[in-house]
C-alpha atoms as a PDB file:
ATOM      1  CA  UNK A   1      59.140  31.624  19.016  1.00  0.00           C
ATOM      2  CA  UNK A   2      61.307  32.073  15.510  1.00  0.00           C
ATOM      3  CA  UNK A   3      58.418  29.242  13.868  1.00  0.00           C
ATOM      4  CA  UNK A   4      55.637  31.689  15.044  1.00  0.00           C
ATOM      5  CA  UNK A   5      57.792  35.068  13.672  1.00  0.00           C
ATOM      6  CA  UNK A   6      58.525  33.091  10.405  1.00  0.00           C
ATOM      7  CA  UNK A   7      54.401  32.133  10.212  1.00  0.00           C
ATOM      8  CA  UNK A   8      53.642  35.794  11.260  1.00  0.00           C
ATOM      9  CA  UNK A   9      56.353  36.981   9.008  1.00  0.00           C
ATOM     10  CA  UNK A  10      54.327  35.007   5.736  1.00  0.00           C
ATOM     11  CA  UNK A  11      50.892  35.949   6.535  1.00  0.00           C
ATOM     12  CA  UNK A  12      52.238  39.552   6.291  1.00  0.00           C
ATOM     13  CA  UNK A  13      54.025  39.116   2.849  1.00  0.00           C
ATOM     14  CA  UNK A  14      50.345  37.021   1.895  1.00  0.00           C
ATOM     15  CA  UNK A  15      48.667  40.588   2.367  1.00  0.00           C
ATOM     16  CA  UNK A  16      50.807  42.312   1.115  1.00  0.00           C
ATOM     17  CA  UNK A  17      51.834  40.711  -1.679  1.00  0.00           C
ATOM     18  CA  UNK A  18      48.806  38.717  -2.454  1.00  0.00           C
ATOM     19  CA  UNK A  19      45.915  40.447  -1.284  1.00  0.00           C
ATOM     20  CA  UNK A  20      46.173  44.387  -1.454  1.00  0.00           C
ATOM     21  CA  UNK A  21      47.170  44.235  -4.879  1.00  0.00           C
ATOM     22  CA  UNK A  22      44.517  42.030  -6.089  1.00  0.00           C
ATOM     23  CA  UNK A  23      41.094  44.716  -5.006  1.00  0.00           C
ATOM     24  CA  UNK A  24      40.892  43.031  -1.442  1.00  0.00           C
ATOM     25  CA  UNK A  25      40.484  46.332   0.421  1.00  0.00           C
ATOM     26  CA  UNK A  26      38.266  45.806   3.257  1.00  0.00           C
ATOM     27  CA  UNK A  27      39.833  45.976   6.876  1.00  0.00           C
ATOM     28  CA  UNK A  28      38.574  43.610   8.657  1.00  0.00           C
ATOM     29  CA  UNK A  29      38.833  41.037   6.268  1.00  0.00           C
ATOM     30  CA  UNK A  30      42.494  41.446   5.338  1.00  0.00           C
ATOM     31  CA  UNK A  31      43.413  41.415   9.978  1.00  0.00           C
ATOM     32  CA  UNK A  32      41.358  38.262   9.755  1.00  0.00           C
ATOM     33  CA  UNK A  33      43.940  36.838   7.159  1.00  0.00           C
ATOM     34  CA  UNK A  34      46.503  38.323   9.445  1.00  0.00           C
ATOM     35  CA  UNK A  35      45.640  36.806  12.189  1.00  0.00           C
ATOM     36  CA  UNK A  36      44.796  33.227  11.343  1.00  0.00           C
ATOM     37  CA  UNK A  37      47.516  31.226  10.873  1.00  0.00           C
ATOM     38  CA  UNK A  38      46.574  28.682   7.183  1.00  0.00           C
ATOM     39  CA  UNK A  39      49.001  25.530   8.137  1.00  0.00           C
ATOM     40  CA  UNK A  40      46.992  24.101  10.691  1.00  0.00           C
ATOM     41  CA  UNK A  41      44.132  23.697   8.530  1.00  0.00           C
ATOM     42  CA  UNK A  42      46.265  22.177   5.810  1.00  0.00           C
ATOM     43  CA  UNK A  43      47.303  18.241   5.817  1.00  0.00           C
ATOM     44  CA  UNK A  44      50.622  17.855   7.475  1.00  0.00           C
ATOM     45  CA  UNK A  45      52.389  17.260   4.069  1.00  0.00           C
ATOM     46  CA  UNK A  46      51.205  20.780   2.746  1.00  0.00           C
ATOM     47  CA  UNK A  47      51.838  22.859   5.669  1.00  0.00           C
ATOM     48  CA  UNK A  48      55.333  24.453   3.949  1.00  0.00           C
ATOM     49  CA  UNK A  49      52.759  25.645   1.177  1.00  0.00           C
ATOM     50  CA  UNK A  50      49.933  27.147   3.381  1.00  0.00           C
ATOM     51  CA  UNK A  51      50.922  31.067   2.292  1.00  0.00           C
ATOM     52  CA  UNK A  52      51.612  30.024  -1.779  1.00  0.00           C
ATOM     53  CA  UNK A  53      48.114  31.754  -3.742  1.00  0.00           C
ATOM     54  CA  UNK A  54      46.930  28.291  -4.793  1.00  0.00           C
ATOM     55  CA  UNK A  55      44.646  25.587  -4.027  1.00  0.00           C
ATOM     56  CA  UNK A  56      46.175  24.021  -0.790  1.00  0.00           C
ATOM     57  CA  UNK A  57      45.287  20.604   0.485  1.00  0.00           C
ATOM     58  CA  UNK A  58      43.685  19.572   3.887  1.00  0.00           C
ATOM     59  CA  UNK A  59      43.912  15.985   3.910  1.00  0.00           C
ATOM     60  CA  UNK A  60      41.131  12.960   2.319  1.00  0.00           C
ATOM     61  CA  UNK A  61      41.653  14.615  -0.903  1.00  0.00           C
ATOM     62  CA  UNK A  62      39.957  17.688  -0.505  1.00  0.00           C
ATOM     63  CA  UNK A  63      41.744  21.322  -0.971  1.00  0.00           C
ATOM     64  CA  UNK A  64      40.839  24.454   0.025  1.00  0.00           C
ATOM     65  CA  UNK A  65      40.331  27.592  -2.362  1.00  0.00           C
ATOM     66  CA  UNK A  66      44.147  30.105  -2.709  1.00  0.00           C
ATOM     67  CA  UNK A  67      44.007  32.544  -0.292  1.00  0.00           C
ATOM     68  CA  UNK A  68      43.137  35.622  -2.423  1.00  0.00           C
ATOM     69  CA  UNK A  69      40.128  33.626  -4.031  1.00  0.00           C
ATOM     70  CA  UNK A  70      38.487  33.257  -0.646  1.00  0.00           C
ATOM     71  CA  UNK A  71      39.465  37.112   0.477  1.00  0.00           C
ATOM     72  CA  UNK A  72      37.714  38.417  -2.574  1.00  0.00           C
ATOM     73  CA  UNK A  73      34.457  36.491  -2.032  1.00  0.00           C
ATOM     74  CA  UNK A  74      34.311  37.078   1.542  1.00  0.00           C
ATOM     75  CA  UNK A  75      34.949  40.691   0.400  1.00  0.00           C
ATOM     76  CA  UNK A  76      31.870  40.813  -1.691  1.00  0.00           C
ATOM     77  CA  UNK A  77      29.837  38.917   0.507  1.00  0.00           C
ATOM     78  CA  UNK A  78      29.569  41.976   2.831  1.00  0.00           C
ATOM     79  CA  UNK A  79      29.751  40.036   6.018  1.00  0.00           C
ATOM     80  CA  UNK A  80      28.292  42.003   9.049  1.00  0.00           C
ATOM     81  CA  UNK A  81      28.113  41.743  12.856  1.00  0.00           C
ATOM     82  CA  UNK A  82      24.551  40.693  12.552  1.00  0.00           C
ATOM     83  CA  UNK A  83      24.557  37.685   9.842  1.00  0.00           C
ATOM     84  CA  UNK A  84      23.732  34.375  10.802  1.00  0.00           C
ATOM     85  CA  UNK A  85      26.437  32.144   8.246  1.00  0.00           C
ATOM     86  CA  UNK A  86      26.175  28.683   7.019  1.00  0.00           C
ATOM     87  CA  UNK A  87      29.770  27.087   5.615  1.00  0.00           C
ATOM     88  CA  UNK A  88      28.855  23.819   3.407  1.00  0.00           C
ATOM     89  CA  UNK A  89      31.912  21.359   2.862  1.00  0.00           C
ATOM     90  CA  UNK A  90      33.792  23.499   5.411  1.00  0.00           C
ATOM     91  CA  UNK A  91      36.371  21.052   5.471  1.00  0.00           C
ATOM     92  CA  UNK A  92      39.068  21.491   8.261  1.00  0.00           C
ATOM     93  CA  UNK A  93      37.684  25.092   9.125  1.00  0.00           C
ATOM     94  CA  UNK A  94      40.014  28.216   7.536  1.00  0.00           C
ATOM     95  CA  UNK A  95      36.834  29.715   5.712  1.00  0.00           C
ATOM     96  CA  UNK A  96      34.767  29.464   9.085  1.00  0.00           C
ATOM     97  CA  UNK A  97      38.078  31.026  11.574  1.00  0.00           C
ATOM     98  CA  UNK A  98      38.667  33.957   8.789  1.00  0.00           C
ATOM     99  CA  UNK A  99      34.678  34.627   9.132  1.00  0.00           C
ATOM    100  CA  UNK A 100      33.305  34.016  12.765  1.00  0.00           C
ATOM    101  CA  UNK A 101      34.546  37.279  14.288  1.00  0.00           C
ATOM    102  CA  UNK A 102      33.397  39.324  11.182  1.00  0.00           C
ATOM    103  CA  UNK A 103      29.536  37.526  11.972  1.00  0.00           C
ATOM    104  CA  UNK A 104      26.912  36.258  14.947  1.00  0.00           C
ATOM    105  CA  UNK A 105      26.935  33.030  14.509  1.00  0.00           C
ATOM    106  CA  UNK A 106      28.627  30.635  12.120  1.00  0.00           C
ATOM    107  CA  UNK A 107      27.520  26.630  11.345  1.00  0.00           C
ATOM    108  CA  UNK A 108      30.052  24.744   9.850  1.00  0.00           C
ATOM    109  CA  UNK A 109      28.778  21.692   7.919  1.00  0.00           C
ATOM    110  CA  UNK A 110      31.000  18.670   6.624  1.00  0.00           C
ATOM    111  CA  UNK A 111      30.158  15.029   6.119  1.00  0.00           C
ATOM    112  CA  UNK A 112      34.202  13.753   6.724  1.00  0.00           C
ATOM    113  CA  UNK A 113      34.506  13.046   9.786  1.00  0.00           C
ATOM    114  CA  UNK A 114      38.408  13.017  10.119  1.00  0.00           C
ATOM    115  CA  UNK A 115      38.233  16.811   8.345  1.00  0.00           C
ATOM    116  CA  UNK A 116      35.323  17.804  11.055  1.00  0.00           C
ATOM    117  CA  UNK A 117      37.935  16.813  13.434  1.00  0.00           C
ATOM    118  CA  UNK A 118      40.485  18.771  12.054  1.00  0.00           C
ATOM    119  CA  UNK A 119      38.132  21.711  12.555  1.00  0.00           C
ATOM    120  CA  UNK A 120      37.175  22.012  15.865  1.00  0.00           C
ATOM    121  CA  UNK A 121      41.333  21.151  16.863  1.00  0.00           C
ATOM    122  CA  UNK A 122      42.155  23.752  14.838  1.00  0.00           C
ATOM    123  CA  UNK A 123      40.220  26.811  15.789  1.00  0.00           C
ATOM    124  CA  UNK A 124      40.840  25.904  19.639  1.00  0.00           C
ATOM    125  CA  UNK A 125      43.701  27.879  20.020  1.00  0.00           C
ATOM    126  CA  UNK A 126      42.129  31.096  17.912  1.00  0.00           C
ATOM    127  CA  UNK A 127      39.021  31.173  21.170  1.00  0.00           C
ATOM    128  CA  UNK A 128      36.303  31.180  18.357  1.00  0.00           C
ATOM    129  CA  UNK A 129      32.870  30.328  20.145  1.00  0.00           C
ATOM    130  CA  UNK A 130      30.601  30.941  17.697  1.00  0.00           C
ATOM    131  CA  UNK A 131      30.938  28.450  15.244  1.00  0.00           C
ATOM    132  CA  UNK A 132      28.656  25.277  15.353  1.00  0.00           C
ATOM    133  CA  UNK A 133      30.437  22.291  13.753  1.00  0.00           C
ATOM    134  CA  UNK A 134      27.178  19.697  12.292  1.00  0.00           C
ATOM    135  CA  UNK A 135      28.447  16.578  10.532  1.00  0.00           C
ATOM    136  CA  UNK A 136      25.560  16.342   7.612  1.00  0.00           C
ATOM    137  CA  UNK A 137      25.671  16.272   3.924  1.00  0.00           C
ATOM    138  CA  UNK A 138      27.030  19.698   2.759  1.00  0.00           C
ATOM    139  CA  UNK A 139      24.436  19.896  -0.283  1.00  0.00           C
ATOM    140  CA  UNK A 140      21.708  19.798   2.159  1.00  0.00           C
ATOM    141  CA  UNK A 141      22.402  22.578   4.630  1.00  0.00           C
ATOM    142  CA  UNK A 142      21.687  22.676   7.734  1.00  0.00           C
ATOM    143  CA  UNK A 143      17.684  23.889   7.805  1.00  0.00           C
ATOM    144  CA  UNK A 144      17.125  24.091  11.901  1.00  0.00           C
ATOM    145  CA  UNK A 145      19.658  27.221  11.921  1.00  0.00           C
ATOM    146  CA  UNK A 146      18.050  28.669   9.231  1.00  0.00           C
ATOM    147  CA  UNK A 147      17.574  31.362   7.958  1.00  0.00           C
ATOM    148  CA  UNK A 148      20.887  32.437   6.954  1.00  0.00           C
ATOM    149  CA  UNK A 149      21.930  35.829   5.869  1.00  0.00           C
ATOM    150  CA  UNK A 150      25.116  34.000   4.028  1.00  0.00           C
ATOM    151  CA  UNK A 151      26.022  30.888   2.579  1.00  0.00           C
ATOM    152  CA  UNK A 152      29.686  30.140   1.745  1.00  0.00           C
ATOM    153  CA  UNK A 153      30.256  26.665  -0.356  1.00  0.00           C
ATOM    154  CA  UNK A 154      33.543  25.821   0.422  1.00  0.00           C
ATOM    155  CA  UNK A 155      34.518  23.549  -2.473  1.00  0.00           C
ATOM    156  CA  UNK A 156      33.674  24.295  -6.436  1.00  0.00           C
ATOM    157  CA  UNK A 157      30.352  23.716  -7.238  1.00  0.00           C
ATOM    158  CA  UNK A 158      28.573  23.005 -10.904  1.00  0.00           C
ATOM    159  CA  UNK A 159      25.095  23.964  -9.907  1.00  0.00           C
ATOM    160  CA  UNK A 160      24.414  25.748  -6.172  1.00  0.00           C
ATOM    161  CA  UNK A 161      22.055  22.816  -4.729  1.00  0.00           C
ATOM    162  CA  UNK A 162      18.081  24.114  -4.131  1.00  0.00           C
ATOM    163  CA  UNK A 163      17.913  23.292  -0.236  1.00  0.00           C
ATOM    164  CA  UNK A 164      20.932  26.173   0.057  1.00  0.00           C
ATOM    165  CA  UNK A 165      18.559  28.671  -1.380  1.00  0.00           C
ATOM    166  CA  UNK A 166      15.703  27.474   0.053  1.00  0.00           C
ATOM    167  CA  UNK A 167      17.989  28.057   3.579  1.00  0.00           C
ATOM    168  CA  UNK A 168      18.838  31.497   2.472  1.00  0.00           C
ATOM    169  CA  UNK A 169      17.215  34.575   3.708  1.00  0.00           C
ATOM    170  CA  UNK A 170      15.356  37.433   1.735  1.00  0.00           C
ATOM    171  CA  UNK A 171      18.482  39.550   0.614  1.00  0.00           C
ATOM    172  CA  UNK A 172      20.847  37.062   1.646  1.00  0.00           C
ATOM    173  CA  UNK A 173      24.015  36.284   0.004  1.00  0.00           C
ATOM    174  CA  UNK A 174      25.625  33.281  -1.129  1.00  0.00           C
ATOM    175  CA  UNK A 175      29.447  32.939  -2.134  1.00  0.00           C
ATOM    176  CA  UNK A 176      30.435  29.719  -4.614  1.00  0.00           C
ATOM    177  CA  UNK A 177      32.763  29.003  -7.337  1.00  0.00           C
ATOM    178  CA  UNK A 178      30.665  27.712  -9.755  1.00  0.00           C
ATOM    179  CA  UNK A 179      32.098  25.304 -13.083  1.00  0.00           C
ATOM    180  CA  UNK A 180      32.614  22.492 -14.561  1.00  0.00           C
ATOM    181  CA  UNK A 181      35.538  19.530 -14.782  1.00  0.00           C
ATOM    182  CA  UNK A 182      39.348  20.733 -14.467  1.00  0.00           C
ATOM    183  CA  UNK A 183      38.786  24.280 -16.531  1.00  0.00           C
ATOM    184  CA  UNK A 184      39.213  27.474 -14.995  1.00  0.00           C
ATOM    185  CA  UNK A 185      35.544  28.138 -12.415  1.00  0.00           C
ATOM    186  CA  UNK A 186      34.046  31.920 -11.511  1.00  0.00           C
ATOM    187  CA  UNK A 187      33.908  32.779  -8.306  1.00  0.00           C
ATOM    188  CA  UNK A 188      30.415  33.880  -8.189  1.00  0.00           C
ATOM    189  CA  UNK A 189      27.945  35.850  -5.486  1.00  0.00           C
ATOM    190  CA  UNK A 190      24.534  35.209  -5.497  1.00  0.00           C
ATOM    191  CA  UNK A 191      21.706  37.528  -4.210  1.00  0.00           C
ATOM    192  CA  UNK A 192      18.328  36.423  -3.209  1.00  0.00           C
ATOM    193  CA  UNK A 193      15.077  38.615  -3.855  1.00  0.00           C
ATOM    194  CA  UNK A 194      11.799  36.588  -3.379  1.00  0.00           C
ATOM    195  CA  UNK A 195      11.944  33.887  -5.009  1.00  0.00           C
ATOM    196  CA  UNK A 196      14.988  34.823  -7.793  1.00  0.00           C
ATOM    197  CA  UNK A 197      18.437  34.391  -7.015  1.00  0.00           C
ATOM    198  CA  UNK A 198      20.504  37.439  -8.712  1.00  0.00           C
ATOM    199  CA  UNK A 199      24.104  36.414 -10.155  1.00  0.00           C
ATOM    200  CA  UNK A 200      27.269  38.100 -10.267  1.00  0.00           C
ATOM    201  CA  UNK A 201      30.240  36.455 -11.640  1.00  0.00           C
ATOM    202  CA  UNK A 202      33.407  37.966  -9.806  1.00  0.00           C
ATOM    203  CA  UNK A 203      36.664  36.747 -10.870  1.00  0.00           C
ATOM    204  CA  UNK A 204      38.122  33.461 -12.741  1.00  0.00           C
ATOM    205  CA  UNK A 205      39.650  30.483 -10.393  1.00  0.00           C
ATOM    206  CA  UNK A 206      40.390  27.176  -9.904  1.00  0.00           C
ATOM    207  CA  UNK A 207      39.044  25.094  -7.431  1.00  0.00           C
ATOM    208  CA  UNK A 208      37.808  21.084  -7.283  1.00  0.00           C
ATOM    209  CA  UNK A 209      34.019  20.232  -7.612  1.00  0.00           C
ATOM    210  CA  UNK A 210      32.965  17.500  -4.750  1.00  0.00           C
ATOM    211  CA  UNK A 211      30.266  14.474  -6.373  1.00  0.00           C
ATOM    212  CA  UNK A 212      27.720  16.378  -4.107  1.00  0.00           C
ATOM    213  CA  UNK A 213      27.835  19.356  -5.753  1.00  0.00           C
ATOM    214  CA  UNK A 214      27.761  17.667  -9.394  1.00  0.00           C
ATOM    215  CA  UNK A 215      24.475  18.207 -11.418  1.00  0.00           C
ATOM    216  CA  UNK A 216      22.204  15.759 -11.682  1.00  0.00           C
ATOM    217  CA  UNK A 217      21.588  13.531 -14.662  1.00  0.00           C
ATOM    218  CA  UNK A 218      19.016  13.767 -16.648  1.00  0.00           C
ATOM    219  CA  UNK A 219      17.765  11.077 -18.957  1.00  0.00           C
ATOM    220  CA  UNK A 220      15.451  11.964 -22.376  1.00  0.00           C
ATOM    221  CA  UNK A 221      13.748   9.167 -23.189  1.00  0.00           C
END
């Protein structure tokens, strides 16, 4: 009972502290970072560090993005009761447990296997039935669930891949932090109107850009 007070205890000092102050307003979204606990979606060695606002690691050398990062773009994203979501690279699963009672329906995609595992463990305990976990290559979505009214990348991207917006929705949303190499990224919301995909950069952040998400080369002969 004290570990769960003490986890409790942190989640309610991440709000506070971390959250509030930093334009993450919205209700539901800040008793959804209440109520989740982070360290079981982090790799065992990183647990200690699941409340700290920075990048936090979840095993096979991926991280997931700080805390308020991923409050302020699910913030912005303007999830609803009646969005159908699509998570790319959703690693062990935090991004998909904060949003599945917030949405309908939420698909999950993630190529590791041992992280996909992690996942569906993980959110067990929280009584989530929502979420669809698809083992596929995050870059190319998941097209038989589409459309989707949202698309969350959950790693740094440098360019947001086509099939995603081709998966998207009129009017729907997508949430990415968007840069290049080891600099500072923007966390950046996308809106999609006919065929043009609308931009607003958010906020600077840091976050790690997976080799699927890399542009591609080009070659000028």
């Amino acid at each position: 009972m004290q570990a769960v007070k003490l986890t409790s205890e942190a989640r309610l000092n991440m709000v506070d502290n971390q959250l509030r102050p930093n334009k993450v307003a919205r209700g539901p979204v800040l008793q959804r970072f209440m109520d989740v606990p982070r360290e079981p979606f982090a790799d065992v060695g990183s647990a200690a560090q699941a409340y700290v606002d920075n990048l936090l690691p979840m095993g096979q050398g991926r991280v997931m993005f700080a805390p308020l990062t991923l409050a302020r773009m699910l913030q912005e994203l303007n999830l609803t009761a009646e969005d159908n979501v699509l998570i790319v690279a959703g690693g062990t699963g935090y991004t998909a447990a904060i949003a599945a009672p917030l949405v309908k329906k939420v698909t999950l995609v993630e190529e590791n296997n041992y992280l996909l595992d992690v996942a569906r463990s993980a959110t067990i305990d929280l009584h989530l039935n929502n979420i669809e976990f698809v083992k596929s290559s995050p870059e190319e979505g998941l097209a038989k669930n589409a459309p989707y009214n949202v698309i969350i990348i959950d790693a740094a991207v440098e360019e947001v891949p086509q099939a995603l917006i081709e998966q998207l929705a009129e009017n729907g949303r997508i949430g990415a932090v968007v840069g290049k190499g080891k600099d500072l990224k923007q966390a950046t919301v996308y809106v999609k109107v006919g065929k043009t995909l609308f931009e607003e950069s958010l906020f600077e952040t840091k976050g790690t850009v997976l080799d699927n998400f890399k542009q591609k080369e080009t070659f000028v002969f």
